[in-house]
PDB file of N, CA and C in Angstrom:
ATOM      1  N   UNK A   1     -42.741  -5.801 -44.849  1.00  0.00           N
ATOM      2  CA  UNK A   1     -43.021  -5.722 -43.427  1.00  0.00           C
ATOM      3  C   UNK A   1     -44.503  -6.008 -43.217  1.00  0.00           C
ATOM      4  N   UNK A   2     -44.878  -6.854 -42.130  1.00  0.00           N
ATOM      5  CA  UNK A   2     -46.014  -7.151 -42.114  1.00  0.00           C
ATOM      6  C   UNK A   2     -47.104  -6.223 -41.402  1.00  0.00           C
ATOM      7  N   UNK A   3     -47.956  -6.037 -41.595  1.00  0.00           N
ATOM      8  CA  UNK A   3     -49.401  -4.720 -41.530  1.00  0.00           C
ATOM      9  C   UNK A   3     -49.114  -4.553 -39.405  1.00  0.00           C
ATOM     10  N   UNK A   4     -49.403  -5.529 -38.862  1.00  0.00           N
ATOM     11  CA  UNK A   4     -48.821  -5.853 -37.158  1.00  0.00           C
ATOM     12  C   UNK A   4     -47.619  -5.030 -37.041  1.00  0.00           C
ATOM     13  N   UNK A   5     -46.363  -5.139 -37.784  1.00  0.00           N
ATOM     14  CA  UNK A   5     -45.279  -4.675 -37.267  1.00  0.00           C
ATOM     15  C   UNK A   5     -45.185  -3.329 -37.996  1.00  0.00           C
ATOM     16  N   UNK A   6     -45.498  -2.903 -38.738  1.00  0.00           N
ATOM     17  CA  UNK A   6     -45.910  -1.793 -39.455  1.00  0.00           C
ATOM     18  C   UNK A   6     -46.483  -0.847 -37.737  1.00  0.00           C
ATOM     19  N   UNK A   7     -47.620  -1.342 -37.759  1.00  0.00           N
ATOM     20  CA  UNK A   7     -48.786  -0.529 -36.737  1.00  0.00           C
ATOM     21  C   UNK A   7     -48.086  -0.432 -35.640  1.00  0.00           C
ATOM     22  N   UNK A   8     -47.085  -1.399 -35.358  1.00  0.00           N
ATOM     23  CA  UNK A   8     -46.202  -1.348 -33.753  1.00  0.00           C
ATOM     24  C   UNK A   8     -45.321  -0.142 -34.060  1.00  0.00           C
ATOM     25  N   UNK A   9     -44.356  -0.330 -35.431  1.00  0.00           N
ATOM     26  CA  UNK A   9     -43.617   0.467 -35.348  1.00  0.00           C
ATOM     27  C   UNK A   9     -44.276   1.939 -34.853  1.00  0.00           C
ATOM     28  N   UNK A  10     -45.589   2.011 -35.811  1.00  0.00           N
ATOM     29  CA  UNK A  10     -45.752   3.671 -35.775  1.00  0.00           C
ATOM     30  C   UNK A  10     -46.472   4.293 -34.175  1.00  0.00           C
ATOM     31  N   UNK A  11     -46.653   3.262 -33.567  1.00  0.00           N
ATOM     32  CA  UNK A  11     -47.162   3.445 -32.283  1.00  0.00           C
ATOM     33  C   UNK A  11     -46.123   3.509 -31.405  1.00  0.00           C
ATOM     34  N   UNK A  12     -44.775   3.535 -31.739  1.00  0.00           N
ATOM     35  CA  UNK A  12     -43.712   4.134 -30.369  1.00  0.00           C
ATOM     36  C   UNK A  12     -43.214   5.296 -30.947  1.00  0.00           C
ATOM     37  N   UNK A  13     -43.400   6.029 -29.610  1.00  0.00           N
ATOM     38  CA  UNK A  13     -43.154   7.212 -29.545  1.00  0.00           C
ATOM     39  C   UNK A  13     -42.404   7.849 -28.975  1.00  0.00           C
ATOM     40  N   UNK A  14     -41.547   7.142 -28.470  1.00  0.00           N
ATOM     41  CA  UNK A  14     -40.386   7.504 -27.156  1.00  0.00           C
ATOM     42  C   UNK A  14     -39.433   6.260 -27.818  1.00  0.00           C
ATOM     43  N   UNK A  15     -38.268   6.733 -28.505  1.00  0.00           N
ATOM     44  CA  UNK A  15     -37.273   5.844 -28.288  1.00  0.00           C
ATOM     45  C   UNK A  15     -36.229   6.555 -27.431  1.00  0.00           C
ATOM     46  N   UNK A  16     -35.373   5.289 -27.076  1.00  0.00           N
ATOM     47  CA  UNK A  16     -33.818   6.261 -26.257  1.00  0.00           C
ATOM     48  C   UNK A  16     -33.327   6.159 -27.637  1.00  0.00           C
ATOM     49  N   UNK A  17     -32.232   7.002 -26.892  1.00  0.00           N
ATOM     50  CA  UNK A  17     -30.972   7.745 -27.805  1.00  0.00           C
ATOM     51  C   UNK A  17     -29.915   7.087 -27.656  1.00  0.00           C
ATOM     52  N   UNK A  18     -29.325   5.908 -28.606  1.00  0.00           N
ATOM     53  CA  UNK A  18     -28.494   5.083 -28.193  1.00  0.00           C
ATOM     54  C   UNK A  18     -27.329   5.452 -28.820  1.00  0.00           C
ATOM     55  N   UNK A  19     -27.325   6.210 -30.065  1.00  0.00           N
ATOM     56  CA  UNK A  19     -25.859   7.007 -30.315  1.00  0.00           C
ATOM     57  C   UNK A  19     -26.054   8.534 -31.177  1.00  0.00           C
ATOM     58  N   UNK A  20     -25.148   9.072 -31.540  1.00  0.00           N
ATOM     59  CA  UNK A  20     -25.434  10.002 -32.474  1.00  0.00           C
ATOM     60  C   UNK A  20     -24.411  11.219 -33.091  1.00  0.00           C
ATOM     61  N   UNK A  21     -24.221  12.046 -33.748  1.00  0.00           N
ATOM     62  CA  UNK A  21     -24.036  12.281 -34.622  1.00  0.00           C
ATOM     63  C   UNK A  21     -23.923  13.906 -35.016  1.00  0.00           C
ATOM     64  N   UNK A  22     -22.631  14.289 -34.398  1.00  0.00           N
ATOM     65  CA  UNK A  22     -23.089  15.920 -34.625  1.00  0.00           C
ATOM     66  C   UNK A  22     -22.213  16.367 -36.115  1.00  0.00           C
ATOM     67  N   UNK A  23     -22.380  17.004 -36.830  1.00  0.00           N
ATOM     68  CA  UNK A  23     -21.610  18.057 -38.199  1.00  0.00           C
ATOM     69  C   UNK A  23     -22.031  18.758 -37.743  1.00  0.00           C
ATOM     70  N   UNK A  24     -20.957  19.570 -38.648  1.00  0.00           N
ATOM     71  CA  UNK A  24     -20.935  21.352 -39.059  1.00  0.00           C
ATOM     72  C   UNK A  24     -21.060  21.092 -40.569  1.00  0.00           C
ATOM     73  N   UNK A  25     -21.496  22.016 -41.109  1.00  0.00           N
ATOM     74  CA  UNK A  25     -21.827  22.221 -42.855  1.00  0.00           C
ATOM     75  C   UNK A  25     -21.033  23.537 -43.203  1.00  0.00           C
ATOM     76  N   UNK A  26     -20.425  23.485 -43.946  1.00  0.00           N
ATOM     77  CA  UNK A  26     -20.108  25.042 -44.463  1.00  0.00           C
ATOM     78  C   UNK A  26     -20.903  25.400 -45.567  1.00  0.00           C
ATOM     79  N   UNK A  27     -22.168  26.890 -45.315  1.00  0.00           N
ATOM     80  CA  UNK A  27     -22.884  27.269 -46.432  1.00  0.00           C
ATOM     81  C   UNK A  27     -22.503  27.688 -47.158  1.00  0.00           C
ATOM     82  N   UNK A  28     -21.560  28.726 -47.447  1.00  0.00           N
ATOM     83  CA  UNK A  28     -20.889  29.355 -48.007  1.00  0.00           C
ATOM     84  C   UNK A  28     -19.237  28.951 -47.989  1.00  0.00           C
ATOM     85  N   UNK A  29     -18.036  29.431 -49.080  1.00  0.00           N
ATOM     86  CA  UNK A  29     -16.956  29.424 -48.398  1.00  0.00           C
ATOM     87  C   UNK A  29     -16.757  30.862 -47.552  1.00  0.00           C
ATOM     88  N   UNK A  30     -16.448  30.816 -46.016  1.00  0.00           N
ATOM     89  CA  UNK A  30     -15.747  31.722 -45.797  1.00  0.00           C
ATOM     90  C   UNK A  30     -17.121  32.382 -44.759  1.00  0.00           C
ATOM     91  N   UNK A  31     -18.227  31.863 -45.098  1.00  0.00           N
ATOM     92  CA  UNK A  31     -19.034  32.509 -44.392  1.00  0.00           C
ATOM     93  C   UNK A  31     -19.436  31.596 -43.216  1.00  0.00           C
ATOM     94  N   UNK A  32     -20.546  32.097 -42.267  1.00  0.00           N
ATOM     95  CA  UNK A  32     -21.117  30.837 -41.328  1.00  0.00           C
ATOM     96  C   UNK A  32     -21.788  29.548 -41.586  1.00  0.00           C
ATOM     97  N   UNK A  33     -21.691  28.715 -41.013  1.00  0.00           N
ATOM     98  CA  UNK A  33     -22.268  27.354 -41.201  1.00  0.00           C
ATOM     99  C   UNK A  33     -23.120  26.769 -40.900  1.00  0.00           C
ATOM    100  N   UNK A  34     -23.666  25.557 -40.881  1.00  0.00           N
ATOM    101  CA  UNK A  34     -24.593  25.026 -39.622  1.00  0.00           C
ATOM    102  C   UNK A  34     -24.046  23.929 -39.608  1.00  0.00           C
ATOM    103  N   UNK A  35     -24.650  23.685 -37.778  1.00  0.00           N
ATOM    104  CA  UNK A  35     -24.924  22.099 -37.084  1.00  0.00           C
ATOM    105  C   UNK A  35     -26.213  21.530 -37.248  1.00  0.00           C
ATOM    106  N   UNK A  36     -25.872  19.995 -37.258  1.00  0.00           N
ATOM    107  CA  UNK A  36     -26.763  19.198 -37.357  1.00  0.00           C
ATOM    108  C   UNK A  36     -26.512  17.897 -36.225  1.00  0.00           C
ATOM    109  N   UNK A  37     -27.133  17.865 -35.318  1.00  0.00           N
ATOM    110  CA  UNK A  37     -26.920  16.466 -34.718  1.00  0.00           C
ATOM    111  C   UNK A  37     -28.142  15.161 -35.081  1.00  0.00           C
ATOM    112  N   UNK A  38     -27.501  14.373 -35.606  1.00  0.00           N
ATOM    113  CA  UNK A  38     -27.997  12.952 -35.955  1.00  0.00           C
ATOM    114  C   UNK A  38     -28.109  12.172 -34.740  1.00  0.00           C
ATOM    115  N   UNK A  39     -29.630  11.988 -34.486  1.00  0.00           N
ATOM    116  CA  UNK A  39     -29.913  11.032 -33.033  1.00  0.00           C
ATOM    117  C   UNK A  39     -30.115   9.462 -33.754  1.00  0.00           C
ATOM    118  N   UNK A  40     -29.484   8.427 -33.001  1.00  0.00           N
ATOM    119  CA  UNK A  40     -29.729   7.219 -33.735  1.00  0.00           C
ATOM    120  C   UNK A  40     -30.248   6.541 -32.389  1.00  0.00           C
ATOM    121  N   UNK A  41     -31.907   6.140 -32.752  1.00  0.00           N
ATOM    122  CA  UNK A  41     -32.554   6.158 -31.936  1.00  0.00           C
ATOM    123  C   UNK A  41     -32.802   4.502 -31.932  1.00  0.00           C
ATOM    124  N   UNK A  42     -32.699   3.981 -30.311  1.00  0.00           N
ATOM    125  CA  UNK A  42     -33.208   1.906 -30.166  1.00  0.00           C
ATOM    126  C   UNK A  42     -32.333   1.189 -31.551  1.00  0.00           C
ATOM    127  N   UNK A  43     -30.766   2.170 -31.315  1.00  0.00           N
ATOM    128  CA  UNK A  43     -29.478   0.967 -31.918  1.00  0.00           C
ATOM    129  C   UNK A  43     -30.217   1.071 -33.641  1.00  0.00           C
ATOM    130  N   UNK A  44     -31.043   1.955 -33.933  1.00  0.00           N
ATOM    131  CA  UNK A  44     -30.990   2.086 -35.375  1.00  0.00           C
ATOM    132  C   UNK A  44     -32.747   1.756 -36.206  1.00  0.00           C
ATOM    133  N   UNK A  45     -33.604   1.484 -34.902  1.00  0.00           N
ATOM    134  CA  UNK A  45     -34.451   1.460 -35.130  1.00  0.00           C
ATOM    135  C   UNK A  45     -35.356   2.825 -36.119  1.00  0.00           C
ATOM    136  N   UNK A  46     -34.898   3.871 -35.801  1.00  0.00           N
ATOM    137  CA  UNK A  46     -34.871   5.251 -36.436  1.00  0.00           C
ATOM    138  C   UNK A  46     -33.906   6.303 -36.138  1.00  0.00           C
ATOM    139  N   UNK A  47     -34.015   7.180 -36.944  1.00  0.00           N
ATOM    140  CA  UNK A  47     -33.289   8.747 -36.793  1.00  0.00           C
ATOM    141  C   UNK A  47     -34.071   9.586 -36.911  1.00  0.00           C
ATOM    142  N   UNK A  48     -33.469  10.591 -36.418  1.00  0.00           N
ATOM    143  CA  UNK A  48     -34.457  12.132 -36.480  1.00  0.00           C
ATOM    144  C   UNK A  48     -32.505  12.877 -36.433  1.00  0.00           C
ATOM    145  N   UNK A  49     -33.057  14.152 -37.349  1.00  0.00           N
ATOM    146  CA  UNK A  49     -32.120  15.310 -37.335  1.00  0.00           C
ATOM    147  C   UNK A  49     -32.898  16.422 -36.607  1.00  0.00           C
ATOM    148  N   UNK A  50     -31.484  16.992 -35.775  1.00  0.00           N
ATOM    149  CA  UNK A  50     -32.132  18.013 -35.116  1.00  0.00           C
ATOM    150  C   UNK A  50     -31.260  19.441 -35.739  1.00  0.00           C
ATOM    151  N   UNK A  51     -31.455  20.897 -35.839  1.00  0.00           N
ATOM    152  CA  UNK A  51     -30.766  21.320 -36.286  1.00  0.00           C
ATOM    153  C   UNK A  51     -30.614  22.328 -35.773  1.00  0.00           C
ATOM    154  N   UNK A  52     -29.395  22.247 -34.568  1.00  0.00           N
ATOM    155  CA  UNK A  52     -29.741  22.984 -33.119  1.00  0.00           C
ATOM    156  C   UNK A  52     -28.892  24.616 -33.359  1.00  0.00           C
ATOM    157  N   UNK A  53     -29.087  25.767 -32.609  1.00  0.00           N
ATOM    158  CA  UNK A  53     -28.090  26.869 -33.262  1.00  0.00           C
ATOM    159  C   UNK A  53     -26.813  26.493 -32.208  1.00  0.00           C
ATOM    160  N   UNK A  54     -25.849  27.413 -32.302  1.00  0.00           N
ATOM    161  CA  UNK A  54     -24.363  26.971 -31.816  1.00  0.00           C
ATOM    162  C   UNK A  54     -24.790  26.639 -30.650  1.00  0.00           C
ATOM    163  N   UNK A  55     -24.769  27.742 -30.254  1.00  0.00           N
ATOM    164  CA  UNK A  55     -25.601  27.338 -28.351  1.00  0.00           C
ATOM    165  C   UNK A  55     -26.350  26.025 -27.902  1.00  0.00           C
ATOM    166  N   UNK A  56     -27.221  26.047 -28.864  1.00  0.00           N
ATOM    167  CA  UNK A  56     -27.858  24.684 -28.418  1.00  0.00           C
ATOM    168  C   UNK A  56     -27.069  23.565 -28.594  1.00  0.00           C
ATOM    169  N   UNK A  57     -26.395  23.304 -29.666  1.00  0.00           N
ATOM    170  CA  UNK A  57     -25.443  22.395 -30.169  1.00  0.00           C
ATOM    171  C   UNK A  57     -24.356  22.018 -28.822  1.00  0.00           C
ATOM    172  N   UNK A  58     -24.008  23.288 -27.896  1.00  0.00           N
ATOM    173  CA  UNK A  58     -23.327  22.869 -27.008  1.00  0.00           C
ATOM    174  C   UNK A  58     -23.645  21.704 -25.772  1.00  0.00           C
ATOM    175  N   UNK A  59     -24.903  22.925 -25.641  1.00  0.00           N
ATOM    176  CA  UNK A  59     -25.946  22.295 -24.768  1.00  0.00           C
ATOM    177  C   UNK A  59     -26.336  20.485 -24.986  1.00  0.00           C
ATOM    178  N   UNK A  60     -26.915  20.498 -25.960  1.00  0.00           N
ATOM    179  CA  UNK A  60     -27.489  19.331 -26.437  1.00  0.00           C
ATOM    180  C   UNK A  60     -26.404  18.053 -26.188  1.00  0.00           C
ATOM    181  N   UNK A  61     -24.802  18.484 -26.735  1.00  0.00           N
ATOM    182  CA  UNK A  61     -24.085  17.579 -26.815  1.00  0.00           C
ATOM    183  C   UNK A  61     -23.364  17.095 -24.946  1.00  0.00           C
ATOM    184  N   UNK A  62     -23.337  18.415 -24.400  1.00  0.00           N
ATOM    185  CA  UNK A  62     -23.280  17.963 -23.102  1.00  0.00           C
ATOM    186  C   UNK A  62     -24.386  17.004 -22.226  1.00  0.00           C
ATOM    187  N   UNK A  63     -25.532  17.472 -22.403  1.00  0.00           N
ATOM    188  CA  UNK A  63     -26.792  16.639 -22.106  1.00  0.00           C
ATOM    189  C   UNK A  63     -26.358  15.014 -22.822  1.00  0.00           C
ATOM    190  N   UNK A  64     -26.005  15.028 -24.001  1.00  0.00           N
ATOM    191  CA  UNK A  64     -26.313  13.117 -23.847  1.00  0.00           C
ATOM    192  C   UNK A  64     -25.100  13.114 -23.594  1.00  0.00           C
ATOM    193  N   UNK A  65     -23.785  13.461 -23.680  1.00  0.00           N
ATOM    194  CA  UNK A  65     -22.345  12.920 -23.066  1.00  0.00           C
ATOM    195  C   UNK A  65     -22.531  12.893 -21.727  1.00  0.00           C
ATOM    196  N   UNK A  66     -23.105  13.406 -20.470  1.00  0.00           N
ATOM    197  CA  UNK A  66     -23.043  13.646 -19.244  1.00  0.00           C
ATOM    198  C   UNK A  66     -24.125  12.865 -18.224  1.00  0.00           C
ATOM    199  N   UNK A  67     -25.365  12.945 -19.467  1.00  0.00           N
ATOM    200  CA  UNK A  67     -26.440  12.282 -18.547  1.00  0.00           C
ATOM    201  C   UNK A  67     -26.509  10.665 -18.936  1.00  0.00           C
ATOM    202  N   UNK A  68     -27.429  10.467 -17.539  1.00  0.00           N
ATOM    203  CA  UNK A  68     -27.445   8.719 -18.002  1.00  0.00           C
ATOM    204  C   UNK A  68     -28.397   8.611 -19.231  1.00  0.00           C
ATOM    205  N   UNK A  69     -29.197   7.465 -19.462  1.00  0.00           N
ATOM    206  CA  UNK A  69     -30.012   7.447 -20.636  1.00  0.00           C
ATOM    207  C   UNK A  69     -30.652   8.498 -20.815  1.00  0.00           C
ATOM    208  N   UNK A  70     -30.721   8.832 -22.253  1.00  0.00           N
ATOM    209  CA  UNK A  70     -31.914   9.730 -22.932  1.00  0.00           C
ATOM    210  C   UNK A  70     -32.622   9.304 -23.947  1.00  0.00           C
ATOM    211  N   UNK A  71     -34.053   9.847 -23.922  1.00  0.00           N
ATOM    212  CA  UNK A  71     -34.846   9.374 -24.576  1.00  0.00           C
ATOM    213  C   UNK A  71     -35.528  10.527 -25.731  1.00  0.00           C
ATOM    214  N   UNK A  72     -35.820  10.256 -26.929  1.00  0.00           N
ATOM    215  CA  UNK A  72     -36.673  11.114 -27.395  1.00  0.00           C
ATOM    216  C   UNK A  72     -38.249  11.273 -28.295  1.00  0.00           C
ATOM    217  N   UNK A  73     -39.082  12.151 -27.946  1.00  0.00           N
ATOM    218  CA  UNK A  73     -40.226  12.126 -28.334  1.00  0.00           C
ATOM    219  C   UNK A  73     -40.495  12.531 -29.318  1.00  0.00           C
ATOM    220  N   UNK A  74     -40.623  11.334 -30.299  1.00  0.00           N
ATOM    221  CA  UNK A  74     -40.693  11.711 -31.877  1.00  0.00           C
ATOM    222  C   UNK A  74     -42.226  12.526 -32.601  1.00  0.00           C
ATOM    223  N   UNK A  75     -42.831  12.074 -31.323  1.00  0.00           N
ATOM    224  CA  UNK A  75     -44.301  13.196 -31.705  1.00  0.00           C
ATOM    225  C   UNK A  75     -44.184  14.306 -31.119  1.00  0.00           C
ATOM    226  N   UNK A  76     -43.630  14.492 -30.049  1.00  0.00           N
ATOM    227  CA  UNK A  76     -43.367  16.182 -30.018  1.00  0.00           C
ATOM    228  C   UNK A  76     -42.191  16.881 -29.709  1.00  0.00           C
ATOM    229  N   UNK A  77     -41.212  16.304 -30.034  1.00  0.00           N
ATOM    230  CA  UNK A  77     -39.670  16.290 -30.807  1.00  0.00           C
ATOM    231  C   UNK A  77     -38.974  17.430 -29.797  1.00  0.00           C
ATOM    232  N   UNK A  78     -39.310  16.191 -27.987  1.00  0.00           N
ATOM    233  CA  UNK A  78     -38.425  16.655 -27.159  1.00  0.00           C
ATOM    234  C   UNK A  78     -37.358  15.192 -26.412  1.00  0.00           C
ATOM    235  N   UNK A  79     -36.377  15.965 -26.358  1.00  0.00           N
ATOM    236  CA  UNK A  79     -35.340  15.260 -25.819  1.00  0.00           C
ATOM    237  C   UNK A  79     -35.514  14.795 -24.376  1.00  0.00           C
ATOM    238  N   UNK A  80     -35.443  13.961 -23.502  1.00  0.00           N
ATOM    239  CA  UNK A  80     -35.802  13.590 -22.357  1.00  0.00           C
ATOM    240  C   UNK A  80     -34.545  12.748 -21.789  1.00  0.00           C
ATOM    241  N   UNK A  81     -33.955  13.747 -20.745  1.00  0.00           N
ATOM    242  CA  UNK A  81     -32.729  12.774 -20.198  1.00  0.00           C
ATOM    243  C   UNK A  81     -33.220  12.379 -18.842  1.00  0.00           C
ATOM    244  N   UNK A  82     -32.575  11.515 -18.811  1.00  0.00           N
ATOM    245  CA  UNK A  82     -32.581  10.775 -17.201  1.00  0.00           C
ATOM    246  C   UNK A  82     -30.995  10.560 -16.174  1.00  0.00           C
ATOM    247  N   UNK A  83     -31.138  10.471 -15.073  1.00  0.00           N
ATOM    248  CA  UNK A  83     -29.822  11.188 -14.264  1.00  0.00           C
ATOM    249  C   UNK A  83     -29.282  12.076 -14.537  1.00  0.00           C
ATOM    250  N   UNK A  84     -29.941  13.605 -14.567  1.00  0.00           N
ATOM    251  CA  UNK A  84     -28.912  14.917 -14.882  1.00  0.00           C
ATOM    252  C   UNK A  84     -27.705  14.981 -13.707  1.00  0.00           C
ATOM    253  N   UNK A  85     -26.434  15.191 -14.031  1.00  0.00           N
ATOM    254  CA  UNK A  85     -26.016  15.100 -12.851  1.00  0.00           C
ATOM    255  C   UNK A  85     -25.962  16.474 -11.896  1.00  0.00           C
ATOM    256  N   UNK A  86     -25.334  16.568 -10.717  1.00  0.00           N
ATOM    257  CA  UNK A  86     -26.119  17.634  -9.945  1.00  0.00           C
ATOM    258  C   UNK A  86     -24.730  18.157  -9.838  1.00  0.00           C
ATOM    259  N   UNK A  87     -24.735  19.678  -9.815  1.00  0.00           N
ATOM    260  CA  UNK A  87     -23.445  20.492  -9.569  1.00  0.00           C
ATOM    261  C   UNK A  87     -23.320  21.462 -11.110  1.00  0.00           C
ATOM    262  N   UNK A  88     -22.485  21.821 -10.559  1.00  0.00           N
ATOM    263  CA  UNK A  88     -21.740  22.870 -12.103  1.00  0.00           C
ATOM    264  C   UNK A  88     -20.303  22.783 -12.129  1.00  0.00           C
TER     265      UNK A  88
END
């Protein structure tokens, strides 16, 4: 990769969230587990794992199924949606 596209890459800091990726892990048999959602960020340009607790995991997965684009900030590793929709 050339030194230019190198320096571009590391200078974006906001990609959207173009697909992604939730598991469960089992730590133990028999005991509790964890989630992990896999963000696949500008169609594969990067990933980041997030490793949200149940609650959030709900949360999180309703936020990108519901809202229009989302974006996320890989330097300070917040999620940013756009069109929340309005109601409950």
């Amino acid at each position: 990769m050339a030194e230019a596209e190198r320096q571009t890459r590391q200078a974006i800091k906001v990609r959207q969230v173009t697909d992604y990726q939730a598991s469960w892990t089992e730590e133990e048999r028999g005991g509790s587990g964890s989630f992990t959602i896999q963000l696949i960020l500008d169609d594969g340009a990067e990933e980041y794992v997030l490793q949200p607790t149940v609650k959030d995991t709900k949360l999180i997965r309703e936020l990108l199924d519901n809202s229009g684009p989302v974006f996320f900030d890989l330097e300070r590793k917040v999620l940013i949606p756009n069109d929340l929709p309005v109601g409950g």
